[in-house]
Protein backbone atom coordinates (compact mmCIF):
# COMPACT_ATOMS: atom_id res chain seq x y z
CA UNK A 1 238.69 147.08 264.05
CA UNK A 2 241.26 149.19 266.19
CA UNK A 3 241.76 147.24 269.83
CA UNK A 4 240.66 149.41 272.55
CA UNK A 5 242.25 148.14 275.52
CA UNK A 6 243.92 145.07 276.67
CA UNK A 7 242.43 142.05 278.55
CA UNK A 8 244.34 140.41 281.27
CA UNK A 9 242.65 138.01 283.58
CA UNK A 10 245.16 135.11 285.62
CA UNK A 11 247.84 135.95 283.63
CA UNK A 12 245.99 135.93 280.59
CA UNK A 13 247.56 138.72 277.50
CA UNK A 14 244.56 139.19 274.55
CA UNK A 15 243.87 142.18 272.44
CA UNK A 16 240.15 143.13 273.38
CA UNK A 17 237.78 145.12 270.97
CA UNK A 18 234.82 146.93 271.52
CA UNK A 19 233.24 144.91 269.12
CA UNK A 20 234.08 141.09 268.45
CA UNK A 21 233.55 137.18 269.42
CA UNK A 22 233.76 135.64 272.81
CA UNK A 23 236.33 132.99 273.29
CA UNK A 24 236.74 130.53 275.56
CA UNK A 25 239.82 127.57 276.47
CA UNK A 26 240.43 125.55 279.28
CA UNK A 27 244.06 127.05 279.59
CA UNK A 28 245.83 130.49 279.15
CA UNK A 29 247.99 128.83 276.38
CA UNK A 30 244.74 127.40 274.85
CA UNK A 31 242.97 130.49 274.92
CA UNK A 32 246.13 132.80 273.59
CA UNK A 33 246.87 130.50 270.92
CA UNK A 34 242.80 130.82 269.22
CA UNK A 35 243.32 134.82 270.01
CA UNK A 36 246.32 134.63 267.66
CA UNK A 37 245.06 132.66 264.91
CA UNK A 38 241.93 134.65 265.18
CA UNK A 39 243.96 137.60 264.83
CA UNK A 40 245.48 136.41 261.65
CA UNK A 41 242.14 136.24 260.05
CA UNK A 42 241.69 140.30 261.09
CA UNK A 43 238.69 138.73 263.79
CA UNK A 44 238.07 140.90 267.15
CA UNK A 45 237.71 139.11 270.43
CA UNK A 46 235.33 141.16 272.52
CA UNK A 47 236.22 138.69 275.69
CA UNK A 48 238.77 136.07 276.29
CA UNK A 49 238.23 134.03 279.79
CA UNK A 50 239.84 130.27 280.64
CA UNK A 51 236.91 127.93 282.21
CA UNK A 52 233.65 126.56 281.51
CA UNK A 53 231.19 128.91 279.06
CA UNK A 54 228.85 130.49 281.59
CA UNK A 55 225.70 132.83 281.47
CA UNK A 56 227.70 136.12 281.21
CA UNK A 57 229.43 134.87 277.97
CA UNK A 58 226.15 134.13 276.90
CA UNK A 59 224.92 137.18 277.21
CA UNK A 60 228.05 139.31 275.92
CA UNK A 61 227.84 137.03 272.47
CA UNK A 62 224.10 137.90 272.21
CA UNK A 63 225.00 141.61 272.86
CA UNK A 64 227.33 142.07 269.91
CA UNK A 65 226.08 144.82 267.67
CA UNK A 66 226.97 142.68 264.63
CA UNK A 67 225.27 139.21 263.71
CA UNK A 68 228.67 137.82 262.75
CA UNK A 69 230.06 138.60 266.26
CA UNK A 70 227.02 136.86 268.11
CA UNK A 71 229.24 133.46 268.57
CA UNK A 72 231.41 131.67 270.95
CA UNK A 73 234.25 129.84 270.02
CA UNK A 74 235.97 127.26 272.61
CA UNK A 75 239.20 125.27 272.79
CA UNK A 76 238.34 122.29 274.96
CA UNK A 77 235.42 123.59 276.73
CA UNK A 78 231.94 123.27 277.30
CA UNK A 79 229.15 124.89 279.29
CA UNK A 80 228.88 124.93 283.02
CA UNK A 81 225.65 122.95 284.05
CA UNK A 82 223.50 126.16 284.13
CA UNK A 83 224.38 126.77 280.43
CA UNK A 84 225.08 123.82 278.67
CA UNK A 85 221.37 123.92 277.20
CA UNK A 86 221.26 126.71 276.49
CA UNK A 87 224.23 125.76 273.71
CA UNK A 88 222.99 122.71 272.54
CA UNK A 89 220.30 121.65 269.89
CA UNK A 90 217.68 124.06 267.48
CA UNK A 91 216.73 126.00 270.50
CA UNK A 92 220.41 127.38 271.44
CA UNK A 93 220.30 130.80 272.70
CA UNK A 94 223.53 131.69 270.88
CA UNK A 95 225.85 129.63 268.36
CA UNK A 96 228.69 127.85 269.84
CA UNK A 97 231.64 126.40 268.49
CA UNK A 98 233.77 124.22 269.76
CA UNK A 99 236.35 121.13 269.01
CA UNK A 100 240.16 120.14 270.82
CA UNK A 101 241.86 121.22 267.78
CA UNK A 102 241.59 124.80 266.63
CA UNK A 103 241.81 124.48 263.29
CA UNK A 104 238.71 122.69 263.34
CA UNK A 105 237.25 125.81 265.31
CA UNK A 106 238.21 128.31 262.88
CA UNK A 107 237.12 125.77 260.05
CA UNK A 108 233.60 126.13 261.42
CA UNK A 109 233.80 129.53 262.33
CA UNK A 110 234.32 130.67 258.55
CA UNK A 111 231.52 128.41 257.43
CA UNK A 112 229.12 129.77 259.97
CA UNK A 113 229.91 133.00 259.30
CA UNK A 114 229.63 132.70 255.21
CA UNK A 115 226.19 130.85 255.86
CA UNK A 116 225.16 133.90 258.49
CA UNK A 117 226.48 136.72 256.17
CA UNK A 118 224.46 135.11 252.91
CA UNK A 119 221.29 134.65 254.85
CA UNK A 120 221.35 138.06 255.92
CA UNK A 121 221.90 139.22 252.36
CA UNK A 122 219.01 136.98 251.06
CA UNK A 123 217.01 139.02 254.03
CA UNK A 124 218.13 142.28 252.92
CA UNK A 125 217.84 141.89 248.93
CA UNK A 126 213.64 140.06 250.12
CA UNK A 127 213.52 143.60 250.94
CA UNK A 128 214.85 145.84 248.59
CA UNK A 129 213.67 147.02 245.47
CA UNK A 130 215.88 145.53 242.66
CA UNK A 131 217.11 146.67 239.49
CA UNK A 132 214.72 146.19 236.30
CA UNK A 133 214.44 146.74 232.77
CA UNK A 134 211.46 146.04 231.11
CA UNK A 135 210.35 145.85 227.62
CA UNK A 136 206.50 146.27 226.54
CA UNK A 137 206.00 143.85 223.73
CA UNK A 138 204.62 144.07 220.54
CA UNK A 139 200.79 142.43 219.84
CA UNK A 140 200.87 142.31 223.55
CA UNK A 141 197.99 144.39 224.67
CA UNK A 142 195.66 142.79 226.72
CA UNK A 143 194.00 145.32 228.44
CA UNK A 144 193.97 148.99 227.88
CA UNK A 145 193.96 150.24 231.43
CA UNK A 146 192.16 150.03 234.88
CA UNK A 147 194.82 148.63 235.45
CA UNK A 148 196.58 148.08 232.42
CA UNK A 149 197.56 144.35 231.39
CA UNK A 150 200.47 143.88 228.63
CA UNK A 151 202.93 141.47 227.92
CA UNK A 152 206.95 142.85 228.81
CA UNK A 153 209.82 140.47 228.67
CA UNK A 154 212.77 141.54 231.41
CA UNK A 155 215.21 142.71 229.55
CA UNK A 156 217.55 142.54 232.94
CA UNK A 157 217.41 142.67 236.26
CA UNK A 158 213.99 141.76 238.11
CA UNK A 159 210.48 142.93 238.80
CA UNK A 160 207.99 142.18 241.84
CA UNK A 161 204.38 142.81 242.33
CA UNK A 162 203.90 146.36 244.39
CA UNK A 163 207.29 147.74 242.09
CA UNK A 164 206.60 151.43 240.47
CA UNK A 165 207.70 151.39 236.92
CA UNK A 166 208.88 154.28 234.83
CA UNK A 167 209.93 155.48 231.39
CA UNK A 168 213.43 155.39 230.39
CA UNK A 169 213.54 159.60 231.05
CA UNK A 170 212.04 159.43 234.49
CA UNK A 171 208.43 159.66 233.67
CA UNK A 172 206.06 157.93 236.56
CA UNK A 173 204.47 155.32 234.65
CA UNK A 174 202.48 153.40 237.67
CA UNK A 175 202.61 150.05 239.96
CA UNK A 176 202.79 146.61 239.08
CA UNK A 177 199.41 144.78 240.32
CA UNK A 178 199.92 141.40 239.58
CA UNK A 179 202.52 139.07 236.95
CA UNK A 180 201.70 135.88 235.44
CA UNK A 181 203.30 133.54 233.45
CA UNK A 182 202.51 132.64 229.66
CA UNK A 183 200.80 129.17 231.44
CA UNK A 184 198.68 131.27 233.54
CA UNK A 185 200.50 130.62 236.85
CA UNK A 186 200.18 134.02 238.67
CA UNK A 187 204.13 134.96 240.21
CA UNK A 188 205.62 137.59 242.95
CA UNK A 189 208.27 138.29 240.52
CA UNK A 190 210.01 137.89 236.90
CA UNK A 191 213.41 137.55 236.18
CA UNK A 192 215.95 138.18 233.13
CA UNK A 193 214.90 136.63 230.22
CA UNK A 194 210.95 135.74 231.50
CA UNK A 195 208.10 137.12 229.17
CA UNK A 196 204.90 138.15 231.50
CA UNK A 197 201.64 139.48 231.28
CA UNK A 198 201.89 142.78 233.13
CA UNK A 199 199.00 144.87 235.37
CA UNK A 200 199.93 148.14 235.62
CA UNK A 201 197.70 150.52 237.54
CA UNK A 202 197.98 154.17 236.55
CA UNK A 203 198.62 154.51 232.42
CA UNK A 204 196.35 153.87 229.61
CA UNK A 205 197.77 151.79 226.71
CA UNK A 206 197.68 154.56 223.63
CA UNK A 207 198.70 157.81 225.78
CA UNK A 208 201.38 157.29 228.91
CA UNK A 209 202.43 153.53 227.47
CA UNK A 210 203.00 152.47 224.06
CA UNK A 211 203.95 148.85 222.82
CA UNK A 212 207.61 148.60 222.20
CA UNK A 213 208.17 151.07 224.91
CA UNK A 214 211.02 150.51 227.28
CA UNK A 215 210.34 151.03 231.45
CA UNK A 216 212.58 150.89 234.40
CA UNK A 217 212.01 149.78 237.89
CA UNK A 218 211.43 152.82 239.69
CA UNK A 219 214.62 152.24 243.12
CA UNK A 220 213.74 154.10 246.18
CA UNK A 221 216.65 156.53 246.92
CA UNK A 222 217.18 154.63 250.01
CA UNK A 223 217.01 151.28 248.38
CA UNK A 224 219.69 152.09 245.99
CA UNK A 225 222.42 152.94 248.91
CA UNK A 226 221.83 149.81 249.93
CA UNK A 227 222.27 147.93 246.78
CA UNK A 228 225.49 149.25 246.09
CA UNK A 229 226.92 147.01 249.54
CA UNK A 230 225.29 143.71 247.49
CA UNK A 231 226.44 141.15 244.93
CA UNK A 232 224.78 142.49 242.01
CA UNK A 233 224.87 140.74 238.85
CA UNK A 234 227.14 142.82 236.23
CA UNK A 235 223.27 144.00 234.41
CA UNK A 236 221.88 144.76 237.25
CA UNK A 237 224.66 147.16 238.02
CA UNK A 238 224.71 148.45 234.93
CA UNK A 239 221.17 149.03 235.18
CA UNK A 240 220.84 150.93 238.81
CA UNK A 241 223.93 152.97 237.27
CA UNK A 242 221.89 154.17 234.36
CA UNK A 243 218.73 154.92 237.19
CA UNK A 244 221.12 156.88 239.55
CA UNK A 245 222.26 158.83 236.26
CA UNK A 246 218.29 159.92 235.88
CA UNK A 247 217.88 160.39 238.72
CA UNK A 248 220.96 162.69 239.74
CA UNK A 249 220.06 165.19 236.67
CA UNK A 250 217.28 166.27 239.48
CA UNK A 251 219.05 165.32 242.43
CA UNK A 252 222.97 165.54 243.08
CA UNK A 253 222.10 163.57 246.06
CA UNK A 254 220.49 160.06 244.96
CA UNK A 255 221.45 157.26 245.88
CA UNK A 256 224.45 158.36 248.72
């Protein structure tokens, strides 16, 4: 992130970004020693002051625009009475880190920050429609529609209850209803590999669906932006590859 302007405060000499952490120390060396290690690992520093953490700092960290900049980090300091609550404990109003040797800080700061960024990728992917490639199976007809129930193993990928479904050249098929196990237990979703008994509401088995047929999960345009900034698993790219191929024939614009 470019640095916008510099900081100085009592003598104090820190690149300052727009964006970034809050640090704290209890002396100018203290605190321009963290800013250059935290430099090193390409980290902005939104503010850099020497003294107790205090309810401004507070308030800057829980201002940052990005989740992994919503931190403090201090060399050799804690709260001021007013605040030091407010960093301790479950309840914490923002995370603080803090330890007399700054390795220790920066130690801690990566491991927060990998925890942070894979929770918020857990939160994101909860909400996204995944990639999914389904295969109706033979003898597997259970119920001919209203909705329809079949077996379909997934052949990659994933499928959850409330997904659309389609045919392997684009054709709406309908939306999953519920998924359940061959022991009965009903699921949210089914994974590579599972065999499930399918409801389908929309197609009747004989004219849109046939067994041995061959369905994709139907990925919001939106959705599929999104994916693309994810850890996919090497079929499940290949898979939302082949969907933004369909789905580009009709619209140069898919996906971007």
């Amino acid at each position: 992130m470019p640095r916008k302007r510099l900081f100085k405060e009592a003598k104090i000499s820190v690149d300052i970004a727009e964006e970034g952490v809050v640090i704290k120390a209890d002396t100018v060396g203290g605190l321009e020693a963290l800013a250059f290690e935290l430099d090193k690992m390409e980290v902005p520093i939104r503010m850099a002051t020497v003294g107790p953490v205090n309810k401004r700092d507070i308030i800057t960290a829980q201002c940052a625009d990005d989740a992994l900049n919503q931190v403090i980090l201090g060399f050799s300091v804690k709260g001021n009475t007013e605040v030091q609550p407010k960093l301790e404990g479950p309840d914490a109003e923002i995370k603080f880190i803090n330890a007399d040797i700054i390795y220790r800080i920066l130690e801690e700061f990566e491991e927060w920050r990998d925890t942070t960024k894979a929770e918020m990728d857990a939160a994101a992917r909860e909400n996204l429609v995944y990639p999914g490639h389904l295969l109706y199976l033979k003898d597997h007809t259970f119920r001919n529609k209203g909705p329809a129930i079949v077996g379909m193993r997934v052949l990659g990928g994933r499928v959850h209850i409330g997904q659309k479904i389609m045919k392997l050249d684009g054709t709406p098929i309908g939306q999953i209803k519920s998924l359940r196990t061959r022991s009965s237990e009903d699921v949210k979703q089914g994974h590579q590999g599972e065999e499930l008994a399918v409801a389908v509401m929309g197609p009747t088995v004989g004219r849109q669906i046939e067994e041995g047929d061959e369905f994709w999960v139907d990925i919001p345009s939106s959705h599929a932006k999104r994916l693309r900034k994810l850890d996919l698993t090497p079929i499940e790219e290949e898979i939302l590859e082949e969907i933004t191929r369909l789905h580009r024939k009709q619209d140069h614009f898919w996906g971007r």
